[in-house]
Protein backbone atom coordinates (compact mmCIF):
# COMPACT_ATOMS: atom_id res chain seq x y z
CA UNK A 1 -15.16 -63.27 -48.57
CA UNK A 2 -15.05 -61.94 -45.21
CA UNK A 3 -16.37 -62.89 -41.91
CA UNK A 4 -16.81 -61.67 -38.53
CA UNK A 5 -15.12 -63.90 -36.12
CA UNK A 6 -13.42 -63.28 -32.82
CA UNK A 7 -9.75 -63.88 -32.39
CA UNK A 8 -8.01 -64.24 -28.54
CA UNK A 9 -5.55 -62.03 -27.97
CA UNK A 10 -3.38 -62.00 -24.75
CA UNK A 11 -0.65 -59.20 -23.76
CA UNK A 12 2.16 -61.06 -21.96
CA UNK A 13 3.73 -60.30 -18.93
CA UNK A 14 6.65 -58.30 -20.55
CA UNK A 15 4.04 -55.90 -22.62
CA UNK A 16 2.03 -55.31 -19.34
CA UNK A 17 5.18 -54.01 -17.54
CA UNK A 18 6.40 -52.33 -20.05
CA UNK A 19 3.22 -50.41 -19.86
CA UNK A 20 2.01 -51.27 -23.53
CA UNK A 21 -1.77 -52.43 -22.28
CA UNK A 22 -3.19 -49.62 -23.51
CA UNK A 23 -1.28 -49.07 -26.83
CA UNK A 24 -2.01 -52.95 -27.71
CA UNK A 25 -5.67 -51.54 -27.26
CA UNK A 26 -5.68 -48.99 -29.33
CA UNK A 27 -4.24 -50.73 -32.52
CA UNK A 28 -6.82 -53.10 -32.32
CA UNK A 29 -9.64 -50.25 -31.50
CA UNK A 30 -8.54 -48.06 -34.54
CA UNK A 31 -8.67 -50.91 -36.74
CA UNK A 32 -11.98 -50.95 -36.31
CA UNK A 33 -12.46 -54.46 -33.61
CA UNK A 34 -14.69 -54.68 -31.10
CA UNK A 35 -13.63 -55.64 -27.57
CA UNK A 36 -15.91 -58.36 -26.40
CA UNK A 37 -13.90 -59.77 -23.10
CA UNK A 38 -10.80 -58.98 -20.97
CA UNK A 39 -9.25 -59.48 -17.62
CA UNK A 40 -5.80 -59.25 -16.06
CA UNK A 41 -4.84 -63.01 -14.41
CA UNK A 42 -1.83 -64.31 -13.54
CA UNK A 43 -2.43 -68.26 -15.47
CA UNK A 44 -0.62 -71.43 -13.51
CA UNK A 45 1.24 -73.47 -15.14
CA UNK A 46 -1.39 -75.92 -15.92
CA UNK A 47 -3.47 -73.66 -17.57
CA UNK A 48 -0.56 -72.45 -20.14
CA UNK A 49 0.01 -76.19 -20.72
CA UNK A 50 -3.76 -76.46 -21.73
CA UNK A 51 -2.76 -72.98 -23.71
CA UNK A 52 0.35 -74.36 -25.66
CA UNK A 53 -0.74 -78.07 -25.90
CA UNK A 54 0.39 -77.56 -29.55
CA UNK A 55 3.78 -76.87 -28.60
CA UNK A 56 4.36 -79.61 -25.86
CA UNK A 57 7.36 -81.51 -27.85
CA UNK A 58 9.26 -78.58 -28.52
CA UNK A 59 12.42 -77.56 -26.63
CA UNK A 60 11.26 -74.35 -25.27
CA UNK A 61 8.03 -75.24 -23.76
CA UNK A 62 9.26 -75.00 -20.60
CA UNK A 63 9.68 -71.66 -20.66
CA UNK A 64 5.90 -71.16 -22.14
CA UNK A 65 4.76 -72.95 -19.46
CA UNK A 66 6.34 -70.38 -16.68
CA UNK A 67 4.84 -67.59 -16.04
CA UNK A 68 6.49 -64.45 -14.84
CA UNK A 69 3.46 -61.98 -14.34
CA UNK A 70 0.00 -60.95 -15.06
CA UNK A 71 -1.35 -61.19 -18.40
CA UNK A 72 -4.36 -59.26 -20.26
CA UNK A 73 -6.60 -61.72 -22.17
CA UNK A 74 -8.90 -60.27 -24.53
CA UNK A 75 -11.24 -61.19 -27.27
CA UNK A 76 -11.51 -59.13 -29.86
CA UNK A 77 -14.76 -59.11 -32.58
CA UNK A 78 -14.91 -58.23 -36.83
CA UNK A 79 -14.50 -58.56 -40.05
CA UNK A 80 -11.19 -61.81 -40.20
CA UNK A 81 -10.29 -60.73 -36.77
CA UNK A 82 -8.07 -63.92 -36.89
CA UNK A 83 -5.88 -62.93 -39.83
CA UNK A 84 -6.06 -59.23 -39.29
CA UNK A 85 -5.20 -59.90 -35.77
CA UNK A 86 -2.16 -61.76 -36.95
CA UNK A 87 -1.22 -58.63 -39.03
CA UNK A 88 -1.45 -56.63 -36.30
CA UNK A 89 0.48 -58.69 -34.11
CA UNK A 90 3.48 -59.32 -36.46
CA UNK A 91 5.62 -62.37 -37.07
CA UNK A 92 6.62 -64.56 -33.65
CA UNK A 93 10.10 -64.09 -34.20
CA UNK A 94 10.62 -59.81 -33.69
CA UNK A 95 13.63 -59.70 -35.91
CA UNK A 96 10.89 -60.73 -38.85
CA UNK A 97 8.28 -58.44 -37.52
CA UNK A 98 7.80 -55.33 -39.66
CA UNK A 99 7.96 -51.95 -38.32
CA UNK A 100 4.40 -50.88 -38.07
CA UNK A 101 3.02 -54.59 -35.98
CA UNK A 102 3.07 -54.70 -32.39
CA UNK A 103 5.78 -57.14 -32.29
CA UNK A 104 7.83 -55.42 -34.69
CA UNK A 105 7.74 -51.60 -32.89
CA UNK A 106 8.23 -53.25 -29.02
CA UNK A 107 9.59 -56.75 -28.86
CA UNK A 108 12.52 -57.44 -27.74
CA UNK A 109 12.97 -61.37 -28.34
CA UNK A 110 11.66 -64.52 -28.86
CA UNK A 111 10.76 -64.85 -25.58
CA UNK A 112 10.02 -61.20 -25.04
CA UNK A 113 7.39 -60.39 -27.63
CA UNK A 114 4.82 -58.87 -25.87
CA UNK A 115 1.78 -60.54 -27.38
CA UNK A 116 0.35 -63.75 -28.28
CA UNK A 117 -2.55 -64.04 -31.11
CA UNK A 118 -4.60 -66.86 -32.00
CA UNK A 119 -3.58 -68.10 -35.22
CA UNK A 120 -6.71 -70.02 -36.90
CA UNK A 121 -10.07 -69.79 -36.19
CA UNK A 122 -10.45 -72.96 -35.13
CA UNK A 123 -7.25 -71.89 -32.18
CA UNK A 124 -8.97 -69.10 -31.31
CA UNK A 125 -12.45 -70.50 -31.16
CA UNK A 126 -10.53 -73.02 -28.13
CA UNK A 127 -8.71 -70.40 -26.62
CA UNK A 128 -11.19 -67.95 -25.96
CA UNK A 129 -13.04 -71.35 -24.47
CA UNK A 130 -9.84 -71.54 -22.58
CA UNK A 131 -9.77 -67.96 -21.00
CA UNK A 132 -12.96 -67.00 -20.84
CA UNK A 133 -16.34 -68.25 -19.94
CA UNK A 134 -19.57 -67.68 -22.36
CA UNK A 135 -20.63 -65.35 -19.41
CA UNK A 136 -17.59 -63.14 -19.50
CA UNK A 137 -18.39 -62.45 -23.18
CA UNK A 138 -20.11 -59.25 -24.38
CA UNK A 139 -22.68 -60.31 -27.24
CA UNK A 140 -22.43 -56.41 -29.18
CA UNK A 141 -25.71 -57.84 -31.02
CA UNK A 142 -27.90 -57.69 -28.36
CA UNK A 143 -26.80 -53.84 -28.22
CA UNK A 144 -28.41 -51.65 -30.91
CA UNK A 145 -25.31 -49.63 -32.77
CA UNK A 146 -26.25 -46.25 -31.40
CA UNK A 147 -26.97 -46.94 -27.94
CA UNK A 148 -23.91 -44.82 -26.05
CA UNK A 149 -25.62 -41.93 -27.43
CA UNK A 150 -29.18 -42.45 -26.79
């Protein structure tokens, strides 16, 4: 049965200068998600520690843990926004990424892959806690559906 949930979403540094902000936007738009939060920061390196706790013994954490850039962190709202988000996205590694996900039309590598996305609910329930205050997040219920063209 589906839910709605939200799902974080971030566009790494190599997909914001690559100029892909707006086309991550629009997959995610014309799939029928509802942008509830975003912002352009530039994380330190303690808050992409907090980020990729989960990944802390593995070899390349390091370079998680350096940032190179600005990032765009969004939260995105519908129907399994988590799984569908995933699809979206495409597999981590770019090589397995189908033609058709994000990752699979415009990465470049492992460590060039444009995007990240939240891969449980229960992940992106902390991330979005981790990117994003309860004040930076737009509640689309307290907005009746027609109200841009009232």
């Amino acid at each position: 049965m589906s839910t709605t949930e939200q799902t974080f979403i971030a566009i790494k540094p190599d997909g914001v200068q690559r100029g892909l902000v707006g086309t991550v936007i629009s997959r995610f738009e014309n799939r029928g998600f509802k942008l509830v939060a975003i912002k352009l920061v530039t994380p330190s390196k303690e808050h992409l520690e907090k980020h990729y706790a989960d990944l802390s013994s593995k070899p390349f954490f390091p370079k998680l843990i350096t940032c190179n850039g600005p990032i765009v962190a969004t939260v995105w709202e519908g129907l399994d926004a988590v799984k569908t988000g995933r699809s979206i996205v495409g597999a981590t590694n770019p090589l397995a990424s189908t033609p058709g996900t994000i990752r699979g039309d415009y990465a470049l590598s492992m460590g060039r892959n444009v995007i990240h996305g939240s891969d449980s609910v229960e992940n992106a329930k902390a991330e979005i806690e981790n990117w994003f205050t309860a004040e930076e997040i737009i509640s689309w219920k307290s907005h009746s559906e027609d109200w841009v063209y009232e």
